[in-house]
Protein backbone atom coordinates (compact mmCIF):
# COMPACT_ATOMS: atom_id res chain seq x y z
CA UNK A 1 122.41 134.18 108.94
CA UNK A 2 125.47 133.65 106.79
CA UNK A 3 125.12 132.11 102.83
CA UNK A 4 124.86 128.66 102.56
CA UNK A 5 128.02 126.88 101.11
CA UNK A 6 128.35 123.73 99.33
CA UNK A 7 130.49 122.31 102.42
CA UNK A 8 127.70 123.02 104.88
CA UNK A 9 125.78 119.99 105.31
CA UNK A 10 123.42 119.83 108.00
CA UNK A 11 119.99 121.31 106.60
CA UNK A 12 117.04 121.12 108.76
CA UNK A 13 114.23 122.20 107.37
CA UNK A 14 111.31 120.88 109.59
CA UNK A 15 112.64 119.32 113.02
CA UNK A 16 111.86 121.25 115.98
CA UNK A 17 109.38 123.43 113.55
CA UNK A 18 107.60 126.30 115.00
CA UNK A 19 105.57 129.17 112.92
CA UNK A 20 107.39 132.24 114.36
CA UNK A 21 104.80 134.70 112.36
CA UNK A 22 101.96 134.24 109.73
CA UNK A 23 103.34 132.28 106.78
CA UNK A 24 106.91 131.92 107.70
CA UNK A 25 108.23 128.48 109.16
CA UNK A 26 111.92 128.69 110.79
CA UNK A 27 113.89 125.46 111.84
CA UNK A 28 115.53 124.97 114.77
CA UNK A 29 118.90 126.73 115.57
CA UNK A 30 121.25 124.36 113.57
CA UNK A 31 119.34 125.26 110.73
CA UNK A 32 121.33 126.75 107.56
CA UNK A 33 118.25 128.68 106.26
CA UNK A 34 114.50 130.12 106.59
CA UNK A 35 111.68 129.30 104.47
CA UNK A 36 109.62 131.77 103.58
CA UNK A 37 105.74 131.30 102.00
CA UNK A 38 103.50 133.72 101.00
CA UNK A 39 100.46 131.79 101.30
CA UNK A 40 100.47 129.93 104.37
CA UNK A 41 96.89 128.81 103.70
CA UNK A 42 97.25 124.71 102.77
CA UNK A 43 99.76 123.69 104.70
CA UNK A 44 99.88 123.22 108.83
CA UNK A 45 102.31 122.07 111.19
CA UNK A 46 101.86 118.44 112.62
CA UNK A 47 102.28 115.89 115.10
CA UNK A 48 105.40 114.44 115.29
CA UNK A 49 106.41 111.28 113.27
CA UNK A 50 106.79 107.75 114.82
CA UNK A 51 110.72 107.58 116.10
CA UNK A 52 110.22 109.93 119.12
CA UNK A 53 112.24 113.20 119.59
CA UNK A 54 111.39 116.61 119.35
CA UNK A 55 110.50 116.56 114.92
CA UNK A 56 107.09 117.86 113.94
CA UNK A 57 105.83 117.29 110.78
CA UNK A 58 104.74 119.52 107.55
CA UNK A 59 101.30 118.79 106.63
CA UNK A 60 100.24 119.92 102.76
CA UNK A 61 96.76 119.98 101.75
CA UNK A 62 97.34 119.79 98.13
CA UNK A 63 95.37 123.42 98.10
CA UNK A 64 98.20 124.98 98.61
CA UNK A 65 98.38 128.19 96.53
CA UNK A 66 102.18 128.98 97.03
CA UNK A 67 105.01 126.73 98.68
CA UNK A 68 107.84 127.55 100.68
CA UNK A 69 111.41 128.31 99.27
CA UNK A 70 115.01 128.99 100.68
CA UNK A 71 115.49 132.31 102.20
CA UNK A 72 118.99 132.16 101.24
CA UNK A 73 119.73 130.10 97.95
CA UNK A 74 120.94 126.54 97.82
CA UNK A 75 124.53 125.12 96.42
CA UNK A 76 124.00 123.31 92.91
CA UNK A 77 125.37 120.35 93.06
CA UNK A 78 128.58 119.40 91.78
CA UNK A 79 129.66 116.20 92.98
CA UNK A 80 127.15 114.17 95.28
CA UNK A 81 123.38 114.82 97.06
CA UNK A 82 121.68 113.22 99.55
CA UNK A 83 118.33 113.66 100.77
CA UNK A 84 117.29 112.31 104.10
CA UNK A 85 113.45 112.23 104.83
CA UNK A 86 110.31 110.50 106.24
CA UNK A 87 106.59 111.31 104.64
CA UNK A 88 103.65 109.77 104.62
CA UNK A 89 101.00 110.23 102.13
CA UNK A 90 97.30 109.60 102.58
CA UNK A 91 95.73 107.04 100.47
CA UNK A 92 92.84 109.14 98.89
CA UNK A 93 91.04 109.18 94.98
CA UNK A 94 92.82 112.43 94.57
CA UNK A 95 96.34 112.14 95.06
CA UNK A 96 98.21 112.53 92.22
CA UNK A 97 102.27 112.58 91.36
CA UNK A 98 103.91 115.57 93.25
CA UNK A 99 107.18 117.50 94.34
CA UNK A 100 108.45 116.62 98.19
CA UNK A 101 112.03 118.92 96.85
CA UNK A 102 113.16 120.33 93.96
CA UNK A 103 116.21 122.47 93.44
CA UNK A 104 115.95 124.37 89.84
CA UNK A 105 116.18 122.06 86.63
CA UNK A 106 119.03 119.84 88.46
CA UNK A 107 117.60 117.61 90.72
CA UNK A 108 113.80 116.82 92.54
CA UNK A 109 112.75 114.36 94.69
CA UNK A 110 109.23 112.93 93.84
CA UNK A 111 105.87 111.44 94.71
CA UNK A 112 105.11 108.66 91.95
CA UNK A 113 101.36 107.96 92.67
CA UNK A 114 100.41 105.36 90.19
CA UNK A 115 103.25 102.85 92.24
CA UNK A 116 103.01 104.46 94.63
CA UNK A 117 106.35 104.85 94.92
CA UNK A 118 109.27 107.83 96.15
CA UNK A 119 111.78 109.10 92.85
CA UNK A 120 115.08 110.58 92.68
CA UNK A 121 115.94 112.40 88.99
CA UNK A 122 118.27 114.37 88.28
CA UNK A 123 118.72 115.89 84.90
CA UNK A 124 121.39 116.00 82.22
CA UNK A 125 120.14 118.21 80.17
CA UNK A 126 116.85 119.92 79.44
CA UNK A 127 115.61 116.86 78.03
CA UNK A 128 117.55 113.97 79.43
CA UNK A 129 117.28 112.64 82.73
CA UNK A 130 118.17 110.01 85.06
CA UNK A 131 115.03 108.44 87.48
CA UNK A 132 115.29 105.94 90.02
CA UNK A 133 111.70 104.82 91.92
CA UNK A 134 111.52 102.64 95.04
CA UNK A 135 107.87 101.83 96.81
CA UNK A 136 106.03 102.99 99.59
CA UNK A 137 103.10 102.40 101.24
CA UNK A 138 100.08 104.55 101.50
CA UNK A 139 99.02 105.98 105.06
CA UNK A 140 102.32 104.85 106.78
CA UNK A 141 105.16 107.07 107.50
CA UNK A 142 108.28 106.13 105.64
CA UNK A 143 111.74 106.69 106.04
CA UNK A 144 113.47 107.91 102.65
CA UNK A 145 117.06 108.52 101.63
CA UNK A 146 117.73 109.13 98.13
CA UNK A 147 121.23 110.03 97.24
CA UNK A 148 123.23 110.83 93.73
CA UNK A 149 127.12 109.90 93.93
CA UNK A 150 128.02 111.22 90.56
CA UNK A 151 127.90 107.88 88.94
CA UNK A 152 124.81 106.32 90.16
CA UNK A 153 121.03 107.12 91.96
CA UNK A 154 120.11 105.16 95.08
CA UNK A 155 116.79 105.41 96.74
CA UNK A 156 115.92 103.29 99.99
CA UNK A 157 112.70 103.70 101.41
CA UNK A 158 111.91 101.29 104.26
CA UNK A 159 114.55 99.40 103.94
CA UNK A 160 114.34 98.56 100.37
CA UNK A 161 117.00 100.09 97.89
CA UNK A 162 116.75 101.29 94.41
CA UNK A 163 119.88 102.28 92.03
CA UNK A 164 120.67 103.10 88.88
CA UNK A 165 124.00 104.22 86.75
CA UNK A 166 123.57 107.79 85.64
CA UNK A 167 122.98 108.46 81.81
CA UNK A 168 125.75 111.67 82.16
CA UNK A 169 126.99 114.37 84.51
CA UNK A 170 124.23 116.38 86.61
CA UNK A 171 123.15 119.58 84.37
CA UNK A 172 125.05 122.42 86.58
CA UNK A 173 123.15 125.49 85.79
CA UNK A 174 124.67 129.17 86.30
CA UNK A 175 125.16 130.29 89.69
CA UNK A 176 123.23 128.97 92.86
CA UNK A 177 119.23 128.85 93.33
CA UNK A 178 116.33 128.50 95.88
CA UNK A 179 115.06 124.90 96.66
CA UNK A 180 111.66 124.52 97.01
CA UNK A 181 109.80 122.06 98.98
CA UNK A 182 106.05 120.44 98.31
CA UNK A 183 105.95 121.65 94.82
CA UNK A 184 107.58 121.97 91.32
CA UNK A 185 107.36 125.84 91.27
CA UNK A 186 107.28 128.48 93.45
CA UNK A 187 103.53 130.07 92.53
CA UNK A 188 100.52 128.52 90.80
CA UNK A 189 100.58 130.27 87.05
CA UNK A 190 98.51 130.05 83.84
CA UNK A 191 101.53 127.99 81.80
CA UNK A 192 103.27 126.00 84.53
CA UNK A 193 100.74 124.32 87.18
CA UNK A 194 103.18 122.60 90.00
CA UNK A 195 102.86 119.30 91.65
CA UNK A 196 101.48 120.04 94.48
CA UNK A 197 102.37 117.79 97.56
CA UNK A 198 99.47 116.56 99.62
CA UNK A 199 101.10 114.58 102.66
CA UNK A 200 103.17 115.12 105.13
CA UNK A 201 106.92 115.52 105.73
CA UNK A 202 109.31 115.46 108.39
CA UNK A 203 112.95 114.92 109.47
CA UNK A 204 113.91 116.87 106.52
CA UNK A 205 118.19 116.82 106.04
CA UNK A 206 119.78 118.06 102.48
CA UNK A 207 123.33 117.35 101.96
CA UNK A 208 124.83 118.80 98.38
CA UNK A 209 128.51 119.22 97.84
């Protein structure tokens, strides 16, 4: 499988899903990369979503003790993003704010349970970000597209659309890195615990050029 580069859309990550071997998921053939997990224990492969076709969903217990990550690092982004998706996340005591992607300190897509509500940020700087939030329902699959253009965030969940001017530039960090999906970090340690997703995902498309 050849790198990934910045003008090579078209990431799948979960349609047509299969577990080829303990702990590693591979996409369909139009895929542009593996994810790998060493920890396969938390998360399950699922029935598809409503909108027919052949997508199966990612299911994430929230026990998760590891996530997956890119086989083959991602572009950062320097110009525009856009995140395609549909999840769905249970309506339960414990659910609590969490990653669906990240990608390094530049950009994550997030779970905002207090709304509850889907959020695009992308960061300036180490301290300064940009968030946009737009609301979902609980126990109902939604279908997400957040997007950054360079000047502005737009979220649209459902129909409904979010936007807001960006504060700067996106923070463009040195060289390229892995994106990980249904948590902030890549393993459970003492000084950084991860949102951990707990929900399910599907349709998954990343576009960064």
């Amino acid at each position: 499988m050849s790198p990934l580069h910045a003008e090579e859309t078209a990431i799948w990550l979960a349609e047509n899903a299969k577990v080829s071997s303990a702990g590693i998921l591979i996409p369909d053939d139009v895929g542009a990369f593996n994810l790998e997990m060493t920890d396969a224990t938390g998360v399950t492969i699922g029935e598809k979503p409503p909108g027919g076709g052949d997508a199966k969903s990612l299911v994430f217990s929230g026990d998760q003790t590891s996530v997956f990550r890119s086989v083959i690092p991602f572009p950062s982004v320097v110009g525009t993003l856009k995140v395609e998706l549909d999840a769905m996340i249970p309506i339960e005591a414990d659910v609590e704010d969490a990653t669906i992607l990240r990608y390094s300190s530049q950009w994550e897509v997030r779970f905002i349970a207090s709304r509850p509500a889907i959020a695009l940020i992308v960061w300036h700087d180490s301290n300064i970000f940009t968030q946009v939030n737009v609301p979902i329902e609980y126990d109902k699959w939604s279908t997400i597209t957040a997007e950054y253009t360079g000047e502005e965030l737009i979220v649209t969940a459902d129909g409904v659309t979010e936007r807001l001017a960006a504060k700067d530039v996106i923070y463009q960090s040195a060289g390229e890195a892995h994106l990980i999906l249904g948590a902030s970090s890549t393993k459970l340690m003492d000084n950084i615990v991860p949102r951990l997703l707990k929900g399910s995902l599907a349709n998954i498309r990343v576009t960064a050029e």
